[in-house]
N, C-alpha and C. Protein backbone atom coordinates (compact mmCIF):
# COMPACT_ATOMS: atom_id res chain seq x y z
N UNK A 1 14.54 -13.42 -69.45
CA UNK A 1 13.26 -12.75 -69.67
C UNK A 1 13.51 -11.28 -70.02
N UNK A 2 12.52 -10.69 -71.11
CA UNK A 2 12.91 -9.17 -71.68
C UNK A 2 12.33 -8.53 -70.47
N UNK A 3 11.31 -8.84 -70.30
CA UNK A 3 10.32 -7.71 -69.60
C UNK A 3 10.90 -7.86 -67.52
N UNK A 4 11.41 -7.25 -67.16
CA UNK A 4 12.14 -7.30 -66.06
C UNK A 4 11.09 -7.07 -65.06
N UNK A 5 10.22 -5.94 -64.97
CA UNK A 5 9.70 -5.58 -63.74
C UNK A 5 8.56 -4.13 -64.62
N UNK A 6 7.28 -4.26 -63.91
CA UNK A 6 6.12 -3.60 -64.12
C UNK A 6 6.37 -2.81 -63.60
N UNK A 7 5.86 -1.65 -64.41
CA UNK A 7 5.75 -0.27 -63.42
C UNK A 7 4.68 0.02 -62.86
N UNK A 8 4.09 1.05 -61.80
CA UNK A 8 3.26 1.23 -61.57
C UNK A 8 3.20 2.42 -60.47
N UNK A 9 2.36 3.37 -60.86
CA UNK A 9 2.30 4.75 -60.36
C UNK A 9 0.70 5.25 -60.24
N UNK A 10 0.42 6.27 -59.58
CA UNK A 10 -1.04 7.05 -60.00
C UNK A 10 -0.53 7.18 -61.20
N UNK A 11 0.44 7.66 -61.86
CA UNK A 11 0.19 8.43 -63.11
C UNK A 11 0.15 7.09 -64.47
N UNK A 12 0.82 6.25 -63.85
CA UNK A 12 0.51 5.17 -65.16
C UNK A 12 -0.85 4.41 -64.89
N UNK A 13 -0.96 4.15 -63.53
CA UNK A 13 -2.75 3.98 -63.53
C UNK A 13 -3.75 4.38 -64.02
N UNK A 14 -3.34 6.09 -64.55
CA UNK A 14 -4.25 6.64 -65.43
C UNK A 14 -4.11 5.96 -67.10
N UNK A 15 -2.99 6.16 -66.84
CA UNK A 15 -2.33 5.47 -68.84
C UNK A 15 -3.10 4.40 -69.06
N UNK A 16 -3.15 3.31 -68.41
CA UNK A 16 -4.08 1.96 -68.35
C UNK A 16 -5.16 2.08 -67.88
N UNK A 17 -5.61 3.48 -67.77
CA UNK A 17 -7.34 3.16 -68.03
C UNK A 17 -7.49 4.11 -69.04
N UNK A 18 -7.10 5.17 -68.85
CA UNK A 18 -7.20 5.95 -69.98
C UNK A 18 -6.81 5.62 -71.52
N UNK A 19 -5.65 5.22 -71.65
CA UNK A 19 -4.86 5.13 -73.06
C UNK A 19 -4.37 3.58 -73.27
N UNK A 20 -4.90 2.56 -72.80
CA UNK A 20 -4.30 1.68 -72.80
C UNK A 20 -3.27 0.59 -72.93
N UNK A 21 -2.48 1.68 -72.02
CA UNK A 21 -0.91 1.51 -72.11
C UNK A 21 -0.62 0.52 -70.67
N UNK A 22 0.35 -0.20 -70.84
CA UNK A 22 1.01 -0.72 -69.97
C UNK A 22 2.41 -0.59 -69.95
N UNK A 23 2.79 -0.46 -68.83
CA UNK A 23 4.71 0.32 -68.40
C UNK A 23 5.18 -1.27 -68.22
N UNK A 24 6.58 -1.43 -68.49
CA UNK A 24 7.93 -2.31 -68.12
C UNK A 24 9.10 -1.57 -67.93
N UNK A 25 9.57 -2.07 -67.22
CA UNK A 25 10.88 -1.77 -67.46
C UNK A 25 11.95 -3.00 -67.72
N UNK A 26 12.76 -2.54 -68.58
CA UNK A 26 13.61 -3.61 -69.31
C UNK A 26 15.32 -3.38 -69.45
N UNK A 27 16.22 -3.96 -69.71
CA UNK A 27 17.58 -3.80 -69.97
C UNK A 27 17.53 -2.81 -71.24
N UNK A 28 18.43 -1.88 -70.97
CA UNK A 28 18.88 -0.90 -72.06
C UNK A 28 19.01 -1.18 -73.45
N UNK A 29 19.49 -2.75 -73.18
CA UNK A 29 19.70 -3.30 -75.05
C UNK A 29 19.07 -3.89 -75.64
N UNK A 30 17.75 -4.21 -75.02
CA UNK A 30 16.44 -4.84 -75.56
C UNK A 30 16.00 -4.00 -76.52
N UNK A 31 15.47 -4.46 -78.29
CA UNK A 31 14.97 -3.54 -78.74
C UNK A 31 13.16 -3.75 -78.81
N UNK A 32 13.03 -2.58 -79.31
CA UNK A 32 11.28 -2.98 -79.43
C UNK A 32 10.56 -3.55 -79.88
N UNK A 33 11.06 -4.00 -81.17
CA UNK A 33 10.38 -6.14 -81.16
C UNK A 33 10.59 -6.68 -80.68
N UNK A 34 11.50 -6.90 -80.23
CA UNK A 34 11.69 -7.83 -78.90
C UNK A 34 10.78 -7.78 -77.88
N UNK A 35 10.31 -7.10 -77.33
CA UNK A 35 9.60 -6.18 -76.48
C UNK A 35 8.45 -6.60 -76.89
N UNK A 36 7.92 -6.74 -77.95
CA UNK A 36 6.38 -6.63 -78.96
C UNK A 36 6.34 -8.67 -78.92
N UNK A 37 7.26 -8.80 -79.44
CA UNK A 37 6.84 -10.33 -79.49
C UNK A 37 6.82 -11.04 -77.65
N UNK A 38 7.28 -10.52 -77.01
CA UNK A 38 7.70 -11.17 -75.74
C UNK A 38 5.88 -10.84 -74.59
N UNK A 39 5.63 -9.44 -75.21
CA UNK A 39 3.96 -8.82 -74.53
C UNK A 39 3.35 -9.84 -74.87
N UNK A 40 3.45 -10.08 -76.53
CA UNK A 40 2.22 -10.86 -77.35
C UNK A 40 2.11 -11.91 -77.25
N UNK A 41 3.35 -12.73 -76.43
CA UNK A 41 3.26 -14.45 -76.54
C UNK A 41 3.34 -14.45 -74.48
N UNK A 42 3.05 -13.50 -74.03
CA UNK A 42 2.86 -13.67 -72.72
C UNK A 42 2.34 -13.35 -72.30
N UNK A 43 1.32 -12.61 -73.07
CA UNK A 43 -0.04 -11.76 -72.30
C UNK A 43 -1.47 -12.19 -73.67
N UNK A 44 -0.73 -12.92 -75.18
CA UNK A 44 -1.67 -13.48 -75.66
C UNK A 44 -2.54 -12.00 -76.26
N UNK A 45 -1.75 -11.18 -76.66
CA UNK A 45 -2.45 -9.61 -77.16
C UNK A 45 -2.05 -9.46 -78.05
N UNK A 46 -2.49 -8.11 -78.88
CA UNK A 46 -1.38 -7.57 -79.97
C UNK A 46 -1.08 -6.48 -79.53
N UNK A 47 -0.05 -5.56 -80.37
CA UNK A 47 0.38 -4.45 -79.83
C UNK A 47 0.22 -3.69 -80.91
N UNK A 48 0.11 -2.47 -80.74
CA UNK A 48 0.02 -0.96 -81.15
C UNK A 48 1.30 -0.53 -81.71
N UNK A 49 1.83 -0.41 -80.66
CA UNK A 49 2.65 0.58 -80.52
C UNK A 49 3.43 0.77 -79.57
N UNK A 50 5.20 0.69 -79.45
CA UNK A 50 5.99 1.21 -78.03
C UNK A 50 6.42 2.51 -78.21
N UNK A 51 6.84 3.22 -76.92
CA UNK A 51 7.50 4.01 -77.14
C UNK A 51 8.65 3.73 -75.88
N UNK A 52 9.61 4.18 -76.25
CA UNK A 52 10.53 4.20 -74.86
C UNK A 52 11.18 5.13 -74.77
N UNK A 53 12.07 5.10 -73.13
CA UNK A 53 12.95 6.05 -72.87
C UNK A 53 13.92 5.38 -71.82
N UNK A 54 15.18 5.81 -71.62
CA UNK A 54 15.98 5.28 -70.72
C UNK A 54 16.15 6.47 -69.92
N UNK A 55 15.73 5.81 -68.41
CA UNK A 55 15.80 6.42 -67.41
C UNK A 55 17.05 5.42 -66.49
N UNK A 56 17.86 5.68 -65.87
CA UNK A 56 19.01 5.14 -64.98
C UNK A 56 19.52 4.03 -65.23
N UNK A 57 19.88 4.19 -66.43
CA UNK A 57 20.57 2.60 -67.09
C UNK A 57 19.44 1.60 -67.37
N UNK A 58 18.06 2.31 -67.49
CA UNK A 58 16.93 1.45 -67.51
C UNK A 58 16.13 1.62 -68.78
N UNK A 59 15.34 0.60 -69.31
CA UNK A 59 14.85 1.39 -70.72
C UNK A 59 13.28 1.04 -70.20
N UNK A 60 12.40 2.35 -70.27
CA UNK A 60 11.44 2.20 -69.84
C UNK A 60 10.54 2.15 -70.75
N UNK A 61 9.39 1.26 -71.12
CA UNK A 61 8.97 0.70 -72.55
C UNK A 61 7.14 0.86 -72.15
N UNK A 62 6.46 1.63 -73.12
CA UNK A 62 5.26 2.26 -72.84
C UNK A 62 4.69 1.54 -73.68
N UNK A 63 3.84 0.87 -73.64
CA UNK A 63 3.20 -0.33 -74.56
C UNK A 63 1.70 -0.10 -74.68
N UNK A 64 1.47 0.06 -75.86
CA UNK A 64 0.36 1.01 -76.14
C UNK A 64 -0.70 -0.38 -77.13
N UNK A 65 -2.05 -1.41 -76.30
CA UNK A 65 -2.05 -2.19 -76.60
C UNK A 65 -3.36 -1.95 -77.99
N UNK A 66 -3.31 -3.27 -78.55
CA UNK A 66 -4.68 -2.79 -80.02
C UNK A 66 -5.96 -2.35 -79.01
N UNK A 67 -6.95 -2.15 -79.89
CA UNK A 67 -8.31 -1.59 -79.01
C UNK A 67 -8.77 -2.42 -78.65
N UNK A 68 -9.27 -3.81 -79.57
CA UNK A 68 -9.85 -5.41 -78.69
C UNK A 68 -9.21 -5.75 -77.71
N UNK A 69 -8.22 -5.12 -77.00
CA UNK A 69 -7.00 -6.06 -75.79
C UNK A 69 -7.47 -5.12 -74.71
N UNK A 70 -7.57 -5.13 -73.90
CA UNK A 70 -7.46 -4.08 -72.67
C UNK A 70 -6.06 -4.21 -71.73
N UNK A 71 -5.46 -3.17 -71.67
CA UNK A 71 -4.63 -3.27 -70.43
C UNK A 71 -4.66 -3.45 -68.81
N UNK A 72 -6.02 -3.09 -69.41
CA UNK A 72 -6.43 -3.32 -67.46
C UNK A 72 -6.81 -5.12 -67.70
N UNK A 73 -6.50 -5.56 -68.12
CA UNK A 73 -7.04 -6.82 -67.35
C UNK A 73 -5.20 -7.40 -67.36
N UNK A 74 -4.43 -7.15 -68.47
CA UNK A 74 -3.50 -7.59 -67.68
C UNK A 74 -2.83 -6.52 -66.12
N UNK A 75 -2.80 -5.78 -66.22
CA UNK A 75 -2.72 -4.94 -64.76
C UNK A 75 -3.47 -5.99 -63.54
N UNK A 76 -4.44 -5.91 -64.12
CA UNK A 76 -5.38 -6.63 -62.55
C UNK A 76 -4.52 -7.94 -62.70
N UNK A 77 -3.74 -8.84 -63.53
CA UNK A 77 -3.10 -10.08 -63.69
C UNK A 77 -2.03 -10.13 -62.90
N UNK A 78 -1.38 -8.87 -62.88
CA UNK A 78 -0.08 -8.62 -62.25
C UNK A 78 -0.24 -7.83 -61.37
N UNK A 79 -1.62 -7.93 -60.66
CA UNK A 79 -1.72 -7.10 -59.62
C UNK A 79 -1.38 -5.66 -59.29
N UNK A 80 -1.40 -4.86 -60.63
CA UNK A 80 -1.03 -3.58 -60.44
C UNK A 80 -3.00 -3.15 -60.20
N UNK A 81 -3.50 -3.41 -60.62
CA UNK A 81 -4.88 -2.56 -60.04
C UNK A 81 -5.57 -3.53 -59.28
């Protein structure tokens, strides 16, 4: 599996209501289609847009979803809100 483990913070709680972003974190060598097809055939969305960054051998992947998708409903799916 690409998508390893959800993030979840006050500050990304704001991202997913505000900007409709949802956080992962993933293996360093995953690239970002990978990433894009793996959201879209497991959450049934489209995507925007990633951005990432590697934090501690970790690649942290900011998934920025289309406007018809909401992120908060997958959040509430995975029990982050």
């Amino acid at each position: 599996m690409i998508l390893e483990k959800v993030k979840s913070s006050e500050k990304i709680v704001k991202m997913i209501e505000a900007n409709n972003i949802i956080v992962f974190e993933t293996d360093r060598k995953v690239k970002k289609d990978e990433i894009k097809k793996e959201v879209e055939k497991l959450f049934n969305v489209k995507v925007e847009k990633i951005n990432t960054h590697i934090k501690e051998n970790k690649k942290i992947a900011f998934i920025k979803l289309k406007k018809e998708y909401k992120s908060i409903d997958i959040a509430n799916k995975l029990g982050i809100i």
